[in-house]
PDB file of N, CA and C in Angstrom:
ATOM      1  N   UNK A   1      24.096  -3.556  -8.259  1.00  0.00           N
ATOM      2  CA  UNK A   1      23.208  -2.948  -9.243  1.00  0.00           C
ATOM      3  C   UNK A   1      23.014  -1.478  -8.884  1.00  0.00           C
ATOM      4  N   UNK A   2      23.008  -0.699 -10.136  1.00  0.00           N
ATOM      5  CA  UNK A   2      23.038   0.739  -9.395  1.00  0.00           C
ATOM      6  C   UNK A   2      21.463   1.174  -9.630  1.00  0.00           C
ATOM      7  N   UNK A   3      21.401   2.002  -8.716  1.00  0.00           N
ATOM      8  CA  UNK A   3      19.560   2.587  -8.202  1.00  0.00           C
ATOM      9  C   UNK A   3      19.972   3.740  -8.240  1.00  0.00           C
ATOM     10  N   UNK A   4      20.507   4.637  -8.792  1.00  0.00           N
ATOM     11  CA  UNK A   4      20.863   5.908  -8.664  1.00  0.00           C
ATOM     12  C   UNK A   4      21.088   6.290  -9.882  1.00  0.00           C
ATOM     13  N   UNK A   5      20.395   7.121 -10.222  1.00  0.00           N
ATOM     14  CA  UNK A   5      20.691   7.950 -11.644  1.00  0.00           C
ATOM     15  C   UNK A   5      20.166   9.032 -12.050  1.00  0.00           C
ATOM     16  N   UNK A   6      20.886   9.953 -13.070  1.00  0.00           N
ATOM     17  CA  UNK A   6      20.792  11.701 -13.031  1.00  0.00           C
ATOM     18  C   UNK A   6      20.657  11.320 -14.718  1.00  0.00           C
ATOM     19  N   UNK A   7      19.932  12.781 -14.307  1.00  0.00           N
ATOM     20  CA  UNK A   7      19.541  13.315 -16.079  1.00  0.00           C
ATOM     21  C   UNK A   7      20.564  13.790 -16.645  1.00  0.00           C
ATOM     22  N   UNK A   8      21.000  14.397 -17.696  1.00  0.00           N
ATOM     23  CA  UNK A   8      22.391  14.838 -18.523  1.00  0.00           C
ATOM     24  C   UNK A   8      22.807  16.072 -17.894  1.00  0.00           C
ATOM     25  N   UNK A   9      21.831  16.693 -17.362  1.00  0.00           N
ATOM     26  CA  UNK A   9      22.886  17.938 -16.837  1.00  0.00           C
ATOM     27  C   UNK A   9      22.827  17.572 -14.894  1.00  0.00           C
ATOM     28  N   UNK A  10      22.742  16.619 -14.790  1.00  0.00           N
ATOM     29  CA  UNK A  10      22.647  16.382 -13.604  1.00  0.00           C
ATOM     30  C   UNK A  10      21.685  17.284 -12.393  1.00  0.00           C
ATOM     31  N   UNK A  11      20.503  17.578 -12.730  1.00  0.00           N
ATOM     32  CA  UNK A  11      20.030  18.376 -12.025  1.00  0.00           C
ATOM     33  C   UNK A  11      18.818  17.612 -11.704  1.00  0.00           C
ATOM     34  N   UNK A  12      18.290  16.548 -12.062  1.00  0.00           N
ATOM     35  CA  UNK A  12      17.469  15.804 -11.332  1.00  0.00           C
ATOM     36  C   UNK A  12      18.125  14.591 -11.195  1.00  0.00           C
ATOM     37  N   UNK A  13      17.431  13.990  -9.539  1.00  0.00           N
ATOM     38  CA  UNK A  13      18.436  12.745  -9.420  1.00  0.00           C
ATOM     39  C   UNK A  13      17.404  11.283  -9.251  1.00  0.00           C
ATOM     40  N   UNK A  14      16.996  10.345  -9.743  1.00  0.00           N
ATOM     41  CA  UNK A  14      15.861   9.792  -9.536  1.00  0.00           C
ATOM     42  C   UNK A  14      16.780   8.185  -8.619  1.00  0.00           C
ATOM     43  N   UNK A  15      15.829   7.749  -8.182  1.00  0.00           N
ATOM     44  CA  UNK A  15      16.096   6.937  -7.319  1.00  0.00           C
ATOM     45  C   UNK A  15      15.466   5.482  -7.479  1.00  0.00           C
ATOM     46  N   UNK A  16      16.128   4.388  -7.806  1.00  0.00           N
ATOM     47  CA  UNK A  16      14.708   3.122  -7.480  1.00  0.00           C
ATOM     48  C   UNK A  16      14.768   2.147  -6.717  1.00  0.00           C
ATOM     49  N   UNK A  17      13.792   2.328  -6.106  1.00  0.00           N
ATOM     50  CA  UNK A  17      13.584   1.373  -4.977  1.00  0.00           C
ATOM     51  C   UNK A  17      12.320   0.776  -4.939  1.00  0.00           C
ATOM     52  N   UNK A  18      12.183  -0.391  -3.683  1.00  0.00           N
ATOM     53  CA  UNK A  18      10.921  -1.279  -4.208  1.00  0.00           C
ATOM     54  C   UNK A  18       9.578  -0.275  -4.029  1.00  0.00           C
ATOM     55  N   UNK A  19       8.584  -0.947  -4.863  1.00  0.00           N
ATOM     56  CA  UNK A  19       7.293  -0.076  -4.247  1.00  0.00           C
ATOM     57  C   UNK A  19       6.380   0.267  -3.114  1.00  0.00           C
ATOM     58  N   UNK A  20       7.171  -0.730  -2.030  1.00  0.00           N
ATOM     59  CA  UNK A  20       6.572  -0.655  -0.750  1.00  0.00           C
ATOM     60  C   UNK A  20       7.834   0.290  -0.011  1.00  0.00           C
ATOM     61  N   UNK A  21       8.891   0.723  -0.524  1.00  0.00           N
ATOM     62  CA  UNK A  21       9.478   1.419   0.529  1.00  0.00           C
ATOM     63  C   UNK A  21       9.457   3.118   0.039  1.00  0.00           C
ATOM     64  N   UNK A  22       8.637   3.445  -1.139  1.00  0.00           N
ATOM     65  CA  UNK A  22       8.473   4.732  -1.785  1.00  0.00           C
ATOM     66  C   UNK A  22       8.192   5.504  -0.928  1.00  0.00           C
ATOM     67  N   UNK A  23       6.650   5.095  -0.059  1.00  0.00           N
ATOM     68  CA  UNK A  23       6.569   6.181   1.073  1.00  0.00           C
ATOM     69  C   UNK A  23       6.845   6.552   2.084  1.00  0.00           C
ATOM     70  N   UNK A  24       7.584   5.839   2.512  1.00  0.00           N
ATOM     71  CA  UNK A  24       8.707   6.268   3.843  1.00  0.00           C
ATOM     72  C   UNK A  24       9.551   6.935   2.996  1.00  0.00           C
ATOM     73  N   UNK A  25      10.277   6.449   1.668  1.00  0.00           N
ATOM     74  CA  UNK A  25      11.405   7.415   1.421  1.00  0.00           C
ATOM     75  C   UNK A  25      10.837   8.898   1.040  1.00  0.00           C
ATOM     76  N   UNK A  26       9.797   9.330   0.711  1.00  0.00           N
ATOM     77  CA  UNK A  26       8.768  10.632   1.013  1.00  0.00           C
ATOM     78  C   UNK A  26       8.707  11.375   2.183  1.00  0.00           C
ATOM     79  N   UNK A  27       8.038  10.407   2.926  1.00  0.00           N
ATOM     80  CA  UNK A  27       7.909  10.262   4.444  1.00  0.00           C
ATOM     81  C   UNK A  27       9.188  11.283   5.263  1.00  0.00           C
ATOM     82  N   UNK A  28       9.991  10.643   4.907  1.00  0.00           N
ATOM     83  CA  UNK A  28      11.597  11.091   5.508  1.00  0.00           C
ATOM     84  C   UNK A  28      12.216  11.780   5.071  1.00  0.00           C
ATOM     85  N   UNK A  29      11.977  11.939   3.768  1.00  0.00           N
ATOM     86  CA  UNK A  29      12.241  13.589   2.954  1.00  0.00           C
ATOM     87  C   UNK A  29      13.801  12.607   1.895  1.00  0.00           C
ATOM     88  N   UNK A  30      13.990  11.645   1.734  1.00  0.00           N
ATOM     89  CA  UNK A  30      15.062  10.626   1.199  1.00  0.00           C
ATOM     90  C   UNK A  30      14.352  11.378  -0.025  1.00  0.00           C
ATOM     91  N   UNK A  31      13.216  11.445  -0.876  1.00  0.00           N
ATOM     92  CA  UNK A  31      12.466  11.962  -2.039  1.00  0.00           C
ATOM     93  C   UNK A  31      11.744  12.578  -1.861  1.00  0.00           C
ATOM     94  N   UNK A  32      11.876  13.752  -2.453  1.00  0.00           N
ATOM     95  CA  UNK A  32      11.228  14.933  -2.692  1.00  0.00           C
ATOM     96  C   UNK A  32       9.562  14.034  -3.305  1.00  0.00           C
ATOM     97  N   UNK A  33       9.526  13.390  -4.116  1.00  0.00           N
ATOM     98  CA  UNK A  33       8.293  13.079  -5.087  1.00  0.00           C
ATOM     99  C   UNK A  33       8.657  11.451  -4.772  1.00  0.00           C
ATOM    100  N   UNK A  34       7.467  10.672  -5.307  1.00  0.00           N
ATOM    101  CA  UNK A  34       8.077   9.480  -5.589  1.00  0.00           C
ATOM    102  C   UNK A  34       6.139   8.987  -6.245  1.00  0.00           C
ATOM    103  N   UNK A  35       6.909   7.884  -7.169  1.00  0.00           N
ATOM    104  CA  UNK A  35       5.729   7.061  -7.522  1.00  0.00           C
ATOM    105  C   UNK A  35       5.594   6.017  -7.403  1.00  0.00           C
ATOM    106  N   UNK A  36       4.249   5.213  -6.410  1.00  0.00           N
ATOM    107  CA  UNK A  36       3.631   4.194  -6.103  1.00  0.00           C
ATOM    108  C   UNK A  36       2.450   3.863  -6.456  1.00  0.00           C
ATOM    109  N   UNK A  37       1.966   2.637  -5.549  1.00  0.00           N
ATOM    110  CA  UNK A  37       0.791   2.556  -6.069  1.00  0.00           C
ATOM    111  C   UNK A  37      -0.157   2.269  -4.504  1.00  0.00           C
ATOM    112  N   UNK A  38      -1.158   3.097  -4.960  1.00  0.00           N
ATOM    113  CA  UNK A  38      -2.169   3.207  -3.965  1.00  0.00           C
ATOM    114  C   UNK A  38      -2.157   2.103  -3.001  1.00  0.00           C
ATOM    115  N   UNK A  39      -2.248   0.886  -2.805  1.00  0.00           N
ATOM    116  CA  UNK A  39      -2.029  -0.108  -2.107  1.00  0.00           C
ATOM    117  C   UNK A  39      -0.615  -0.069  -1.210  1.00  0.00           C
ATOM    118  N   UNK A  40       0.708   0.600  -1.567  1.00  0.00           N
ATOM    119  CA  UNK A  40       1.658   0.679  -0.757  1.00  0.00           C
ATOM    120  C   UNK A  40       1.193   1.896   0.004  1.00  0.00           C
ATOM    121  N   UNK A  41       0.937   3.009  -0.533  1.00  0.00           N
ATOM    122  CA  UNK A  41       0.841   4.401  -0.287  1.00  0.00           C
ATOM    123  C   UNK A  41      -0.511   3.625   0.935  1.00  0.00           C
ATOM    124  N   UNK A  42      -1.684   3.004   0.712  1.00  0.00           N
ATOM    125  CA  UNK A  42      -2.275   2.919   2.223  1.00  0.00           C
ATOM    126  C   UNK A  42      -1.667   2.110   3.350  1.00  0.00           C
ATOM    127  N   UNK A  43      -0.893   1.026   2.605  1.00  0.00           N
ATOM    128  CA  UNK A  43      -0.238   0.068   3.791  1.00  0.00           C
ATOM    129  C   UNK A  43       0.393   0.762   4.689  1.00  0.00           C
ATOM    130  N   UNK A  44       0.941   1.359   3.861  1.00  0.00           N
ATOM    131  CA  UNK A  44       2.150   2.264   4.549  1.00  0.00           C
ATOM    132  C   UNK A  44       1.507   3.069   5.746  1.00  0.00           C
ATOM    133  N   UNK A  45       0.502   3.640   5.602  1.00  0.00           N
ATOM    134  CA  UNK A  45      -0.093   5.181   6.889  1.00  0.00           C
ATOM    135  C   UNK A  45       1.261   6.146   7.060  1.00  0.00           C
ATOM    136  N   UNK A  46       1.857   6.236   5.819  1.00  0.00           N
ATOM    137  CA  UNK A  46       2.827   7.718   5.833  1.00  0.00           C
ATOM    138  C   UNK A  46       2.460   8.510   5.799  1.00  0.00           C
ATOM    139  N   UNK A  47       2.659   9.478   6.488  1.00  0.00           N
ATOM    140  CA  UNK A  47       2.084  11.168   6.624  1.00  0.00           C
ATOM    141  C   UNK A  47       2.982  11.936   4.777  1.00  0.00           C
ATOM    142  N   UNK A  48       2.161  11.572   4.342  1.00  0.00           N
ATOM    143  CA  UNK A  48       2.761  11.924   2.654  1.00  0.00           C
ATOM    144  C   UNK A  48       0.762  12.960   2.272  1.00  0.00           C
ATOM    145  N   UNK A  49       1.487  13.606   1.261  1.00  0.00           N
ATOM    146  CA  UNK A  49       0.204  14.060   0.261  1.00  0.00           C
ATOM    147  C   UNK A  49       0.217  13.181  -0.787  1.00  0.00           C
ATOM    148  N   UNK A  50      -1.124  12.986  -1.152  1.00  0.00           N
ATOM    149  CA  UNK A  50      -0.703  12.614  -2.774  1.00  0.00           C
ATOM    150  C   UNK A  50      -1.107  13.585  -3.899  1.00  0.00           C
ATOM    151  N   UNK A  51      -0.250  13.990  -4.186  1.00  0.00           N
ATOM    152  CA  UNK A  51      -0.328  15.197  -5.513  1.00  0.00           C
ATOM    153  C   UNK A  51      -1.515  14.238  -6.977  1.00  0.00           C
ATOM    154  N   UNK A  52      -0.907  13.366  -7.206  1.00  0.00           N
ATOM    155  CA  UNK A  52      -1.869  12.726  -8.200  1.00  0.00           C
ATOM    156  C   UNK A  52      -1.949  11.385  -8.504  1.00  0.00           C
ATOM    157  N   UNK A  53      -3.506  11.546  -8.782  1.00  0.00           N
ATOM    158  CA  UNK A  53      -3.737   9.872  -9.317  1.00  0.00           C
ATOM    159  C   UNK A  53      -3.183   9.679 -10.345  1.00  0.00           C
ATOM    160  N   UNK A  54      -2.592   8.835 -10.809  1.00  0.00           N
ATOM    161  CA  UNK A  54      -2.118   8.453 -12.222  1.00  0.00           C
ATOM    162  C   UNK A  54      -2.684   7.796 -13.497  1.00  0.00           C
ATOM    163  N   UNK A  55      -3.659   7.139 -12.618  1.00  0.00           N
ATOM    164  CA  UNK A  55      -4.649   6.502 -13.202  1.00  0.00           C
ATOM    165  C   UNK A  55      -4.427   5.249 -14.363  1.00  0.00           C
ATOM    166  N   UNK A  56      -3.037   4.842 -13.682  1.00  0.00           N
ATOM    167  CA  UNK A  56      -2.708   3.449 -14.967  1.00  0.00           C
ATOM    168  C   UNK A  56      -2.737   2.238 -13.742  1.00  0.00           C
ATOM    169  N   UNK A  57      -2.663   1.200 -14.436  1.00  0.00           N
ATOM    170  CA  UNK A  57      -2.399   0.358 -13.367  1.00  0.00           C
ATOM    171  C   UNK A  57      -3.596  -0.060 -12.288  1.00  0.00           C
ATOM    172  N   UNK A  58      -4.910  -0.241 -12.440  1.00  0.00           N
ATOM    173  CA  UNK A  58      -5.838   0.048 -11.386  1.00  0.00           C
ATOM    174  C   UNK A  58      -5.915  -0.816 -11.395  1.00  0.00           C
ATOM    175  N   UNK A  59      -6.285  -1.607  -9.876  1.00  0.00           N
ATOM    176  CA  UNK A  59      -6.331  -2.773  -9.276  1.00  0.00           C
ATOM    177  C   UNK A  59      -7.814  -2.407  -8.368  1.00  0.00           C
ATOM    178  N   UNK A  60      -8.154  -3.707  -7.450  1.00  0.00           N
ATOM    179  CA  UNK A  60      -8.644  -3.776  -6.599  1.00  0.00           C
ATOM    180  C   UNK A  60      -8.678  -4.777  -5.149  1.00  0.00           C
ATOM    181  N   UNK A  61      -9.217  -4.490  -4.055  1.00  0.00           N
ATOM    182  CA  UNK A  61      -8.397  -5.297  -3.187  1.00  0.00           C
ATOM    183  C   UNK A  61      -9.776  -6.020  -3.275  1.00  0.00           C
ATOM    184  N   UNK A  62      -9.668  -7.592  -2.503  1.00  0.00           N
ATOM    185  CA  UNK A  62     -10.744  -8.033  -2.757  1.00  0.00           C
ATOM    186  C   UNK A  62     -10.304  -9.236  -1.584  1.00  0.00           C
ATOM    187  N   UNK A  63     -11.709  -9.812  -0.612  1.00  0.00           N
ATOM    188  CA  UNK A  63     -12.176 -10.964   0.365  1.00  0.00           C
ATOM    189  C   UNK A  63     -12.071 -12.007  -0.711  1.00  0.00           C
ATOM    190  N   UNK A  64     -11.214 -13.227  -0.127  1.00  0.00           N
ATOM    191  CA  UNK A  64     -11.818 -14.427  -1.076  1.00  0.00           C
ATOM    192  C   UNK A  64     -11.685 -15.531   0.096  1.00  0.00           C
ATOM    193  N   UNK A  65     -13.013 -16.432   0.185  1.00  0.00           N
ATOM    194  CA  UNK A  65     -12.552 -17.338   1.199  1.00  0.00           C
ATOM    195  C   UNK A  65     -13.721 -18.620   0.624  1.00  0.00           C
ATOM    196  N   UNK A  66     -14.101 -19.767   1.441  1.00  0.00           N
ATOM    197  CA  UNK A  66     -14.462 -21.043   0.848  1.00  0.00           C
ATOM    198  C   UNK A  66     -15.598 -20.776   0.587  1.00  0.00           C
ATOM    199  N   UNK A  67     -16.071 -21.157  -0.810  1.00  0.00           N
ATOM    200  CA  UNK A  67     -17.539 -20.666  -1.314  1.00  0.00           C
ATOM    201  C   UNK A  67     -18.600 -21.289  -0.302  1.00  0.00           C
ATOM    202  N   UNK A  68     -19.788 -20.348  -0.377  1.00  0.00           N
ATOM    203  CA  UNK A  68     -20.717 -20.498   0.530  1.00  0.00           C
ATOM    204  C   UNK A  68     -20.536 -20.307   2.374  1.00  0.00           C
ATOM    205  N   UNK A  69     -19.731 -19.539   2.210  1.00  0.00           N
ATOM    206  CA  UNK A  69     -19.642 -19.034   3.749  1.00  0.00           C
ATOM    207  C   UNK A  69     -19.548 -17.755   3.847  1.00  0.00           C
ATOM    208  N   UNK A  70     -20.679 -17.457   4.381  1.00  0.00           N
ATOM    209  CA  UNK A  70     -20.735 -15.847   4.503  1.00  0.00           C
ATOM    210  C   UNK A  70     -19.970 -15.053   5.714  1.00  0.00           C
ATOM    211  N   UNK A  71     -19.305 -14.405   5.647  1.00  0.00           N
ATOM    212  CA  UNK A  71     -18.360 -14.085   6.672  1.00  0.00           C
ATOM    213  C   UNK A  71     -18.907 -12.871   7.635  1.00  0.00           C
ATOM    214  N   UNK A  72     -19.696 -12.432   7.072  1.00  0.00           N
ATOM    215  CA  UNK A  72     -20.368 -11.054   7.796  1.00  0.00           C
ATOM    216  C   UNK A  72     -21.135 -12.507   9.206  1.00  0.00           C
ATOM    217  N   UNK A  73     -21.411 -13.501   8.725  1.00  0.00           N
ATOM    218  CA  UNK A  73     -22.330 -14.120  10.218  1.00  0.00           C
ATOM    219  C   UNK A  73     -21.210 -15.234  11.267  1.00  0.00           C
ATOM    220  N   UNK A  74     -19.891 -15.028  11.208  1.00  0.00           N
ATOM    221  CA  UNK A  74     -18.884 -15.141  11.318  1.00  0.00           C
ATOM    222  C   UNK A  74     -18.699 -14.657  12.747  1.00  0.00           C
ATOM    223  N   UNK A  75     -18.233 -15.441  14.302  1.00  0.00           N
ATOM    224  CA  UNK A  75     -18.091 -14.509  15.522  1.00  0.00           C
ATOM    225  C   UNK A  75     -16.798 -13.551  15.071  1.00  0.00           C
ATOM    226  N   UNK A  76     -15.481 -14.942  14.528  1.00  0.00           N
ATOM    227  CA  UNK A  76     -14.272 -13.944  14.689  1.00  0.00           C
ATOM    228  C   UNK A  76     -13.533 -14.726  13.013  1.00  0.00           C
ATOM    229  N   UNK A  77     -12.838 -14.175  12.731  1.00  0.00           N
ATOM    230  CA  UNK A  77     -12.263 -14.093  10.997  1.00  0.00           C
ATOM    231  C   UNK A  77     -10.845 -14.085  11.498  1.00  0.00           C
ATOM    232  N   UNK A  78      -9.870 -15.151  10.294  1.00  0.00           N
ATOM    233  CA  UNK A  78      -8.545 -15.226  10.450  1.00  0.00           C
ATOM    234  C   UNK A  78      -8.358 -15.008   8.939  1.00  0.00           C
ATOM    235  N   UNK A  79      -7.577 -13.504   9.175  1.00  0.00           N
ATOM    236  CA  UNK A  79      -7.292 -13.370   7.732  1.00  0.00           C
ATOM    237  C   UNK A  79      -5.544 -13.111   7.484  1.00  0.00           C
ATOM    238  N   UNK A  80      -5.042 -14.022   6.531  1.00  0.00           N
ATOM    239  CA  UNK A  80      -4.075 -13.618   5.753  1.00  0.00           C
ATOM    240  C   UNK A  80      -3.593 -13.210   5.031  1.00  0.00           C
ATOM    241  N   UNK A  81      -2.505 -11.976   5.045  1.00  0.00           N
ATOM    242  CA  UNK A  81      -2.889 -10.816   4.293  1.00  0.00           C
ATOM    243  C   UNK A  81      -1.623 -10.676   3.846  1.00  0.00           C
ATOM    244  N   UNK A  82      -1.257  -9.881   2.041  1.00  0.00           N
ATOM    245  CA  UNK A  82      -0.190  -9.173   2.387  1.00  0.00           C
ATOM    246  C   UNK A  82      -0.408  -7.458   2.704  1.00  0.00           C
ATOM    247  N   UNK A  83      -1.456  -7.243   2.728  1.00  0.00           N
ATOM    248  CA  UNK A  83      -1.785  -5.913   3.350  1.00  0.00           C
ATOM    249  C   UNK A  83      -2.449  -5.395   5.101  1.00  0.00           C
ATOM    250  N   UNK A  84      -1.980  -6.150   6.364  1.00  0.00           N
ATOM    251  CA  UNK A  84      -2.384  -6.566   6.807  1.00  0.00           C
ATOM    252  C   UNK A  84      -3.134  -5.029   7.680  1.00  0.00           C
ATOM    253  N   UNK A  85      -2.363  -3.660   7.332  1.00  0.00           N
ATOM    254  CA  UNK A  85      -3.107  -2.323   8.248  1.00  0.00           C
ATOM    255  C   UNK A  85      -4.498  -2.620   7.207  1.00  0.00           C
ATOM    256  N   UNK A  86      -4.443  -2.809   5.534  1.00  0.00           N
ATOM    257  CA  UNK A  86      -5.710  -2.106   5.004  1.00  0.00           C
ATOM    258  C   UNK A  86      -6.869  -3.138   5.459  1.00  0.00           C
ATOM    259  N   UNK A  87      -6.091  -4.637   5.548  1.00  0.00           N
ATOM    260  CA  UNK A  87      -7.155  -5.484   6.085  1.00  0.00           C
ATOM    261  C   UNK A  87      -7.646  -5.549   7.029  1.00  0.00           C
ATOM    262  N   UNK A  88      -7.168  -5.194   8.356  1.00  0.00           N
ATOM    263  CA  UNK A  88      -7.680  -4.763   9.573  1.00  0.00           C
ATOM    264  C   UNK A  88      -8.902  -3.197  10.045  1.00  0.00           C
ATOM    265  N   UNK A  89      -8.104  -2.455   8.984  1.00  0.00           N
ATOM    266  CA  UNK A  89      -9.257  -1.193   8.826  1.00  0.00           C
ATOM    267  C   UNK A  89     -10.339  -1.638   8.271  1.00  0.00           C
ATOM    268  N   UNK A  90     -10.323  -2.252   7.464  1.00  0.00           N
ATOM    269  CA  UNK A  90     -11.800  -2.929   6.736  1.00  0.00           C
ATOM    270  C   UNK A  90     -12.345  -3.771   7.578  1.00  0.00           C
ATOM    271  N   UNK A  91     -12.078  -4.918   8.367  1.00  0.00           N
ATOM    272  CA  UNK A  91     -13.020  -5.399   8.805  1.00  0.00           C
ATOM    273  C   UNK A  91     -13.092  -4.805  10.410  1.00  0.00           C
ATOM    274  N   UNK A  92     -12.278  -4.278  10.923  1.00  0.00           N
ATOM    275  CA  UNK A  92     -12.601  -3.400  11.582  1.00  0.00           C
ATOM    276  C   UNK A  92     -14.184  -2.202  11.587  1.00  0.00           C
ATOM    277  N   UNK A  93     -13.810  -1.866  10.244  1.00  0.00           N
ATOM    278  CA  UNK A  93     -15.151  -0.954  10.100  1.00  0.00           C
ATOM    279  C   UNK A  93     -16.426  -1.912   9.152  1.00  0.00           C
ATOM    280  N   UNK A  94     -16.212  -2.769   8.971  1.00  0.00           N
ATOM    281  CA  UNK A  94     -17.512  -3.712   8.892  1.00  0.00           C
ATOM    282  C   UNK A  94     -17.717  -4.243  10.271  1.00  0.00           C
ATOM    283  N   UNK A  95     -17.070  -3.901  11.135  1.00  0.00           N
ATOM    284  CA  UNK A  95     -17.569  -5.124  13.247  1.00  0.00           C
ATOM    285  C   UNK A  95     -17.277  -5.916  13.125  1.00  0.00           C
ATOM    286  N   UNK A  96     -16.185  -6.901  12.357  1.00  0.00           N
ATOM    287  CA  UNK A  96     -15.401  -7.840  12.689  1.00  0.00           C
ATOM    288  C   UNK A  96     -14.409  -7.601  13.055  1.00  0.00           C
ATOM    289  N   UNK A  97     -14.514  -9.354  14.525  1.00  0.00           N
ATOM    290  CA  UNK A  97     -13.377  -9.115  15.101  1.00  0.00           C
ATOM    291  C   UNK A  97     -12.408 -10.301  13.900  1.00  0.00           C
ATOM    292  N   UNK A  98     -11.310  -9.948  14.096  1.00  0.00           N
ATOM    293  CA  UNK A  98     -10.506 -10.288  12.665  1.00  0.00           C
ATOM    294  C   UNK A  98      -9.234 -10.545  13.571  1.00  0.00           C
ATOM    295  N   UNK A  99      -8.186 -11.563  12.874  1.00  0.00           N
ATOM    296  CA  UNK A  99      -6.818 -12.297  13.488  1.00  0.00           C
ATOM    297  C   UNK A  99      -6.196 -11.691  12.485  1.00  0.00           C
ATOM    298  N   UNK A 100      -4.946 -11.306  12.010  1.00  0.00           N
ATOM    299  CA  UNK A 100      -4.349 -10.938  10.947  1.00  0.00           C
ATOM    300  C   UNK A 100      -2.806 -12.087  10.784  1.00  0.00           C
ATOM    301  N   UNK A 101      -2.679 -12.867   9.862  1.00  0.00           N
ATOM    302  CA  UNK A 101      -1.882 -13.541   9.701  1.00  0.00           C
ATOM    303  C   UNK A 101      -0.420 -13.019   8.481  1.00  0.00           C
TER     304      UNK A 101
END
C-alpha cells in the first residue's frame, strides 16, 4: 500500500502513517509538520511544538473502575492502560501509588 504522496507539481510531499508514530516522525525531523491527536502527541513526551489546536475531534481521557469504590482511599491502584506515560503522570500527581498494566 503506498503512504507516500505529492501534490501535482510535486513540491509538497505528505506522508501517512499511524497516529501514534506522527510525533517521533516530527521528533526526528522524518516531517517537517504532522497531524495528531493530543492523546498521541502526550503519550509520546516528544520534544515537538504544537503550532495548533485543531479543534475537531475532542475527546477526553477518563478513570473507570467497579462502581462504588473510591480510588482516591485506595493504598496502591492497578491500572490498565492504553496510555500508560499519561496514566502514570496523573495518578502520580493525585499521590497514588499506581501499577501500570
Amino acid at each position: 500500500r503506498k503512504l507516500v504522496f505529492y501534490n501535482k507539481k510535486h513540491t509538497i510531499k505528505l506522508i501517512f502513517v499511524k497516529a501514534v508514530d506522527v510525533p517521533s516522525y516530527v521528533e526526528k525531523g522524518t516531517a517537517d509538520i504532522g497531524i495528531a491527536g493530543k492523546d498521541n502527541i502526550l503519550e509520546s513526551e516528544a520534544d515537538i511544538y504544537e503550532i495548533l489546536e485543531l479543534q475537531i475531534g475532542k475527546c477526553k481521557f477518563a478513570v473507570a473502575g467497579k462502581p462504588g469504590v473510591n480510588i482516591d482511599t485506595l493504598q496502591s491502584l492497578t491500572n490498565a492502560t492504553k496510555y500508560p506515560t499519561v496514566a502514570k503522570k496523573h495518578f502520580l500527581r493525585k499521590g497514588n501509588n499506581v501499577e501500570i498494566v
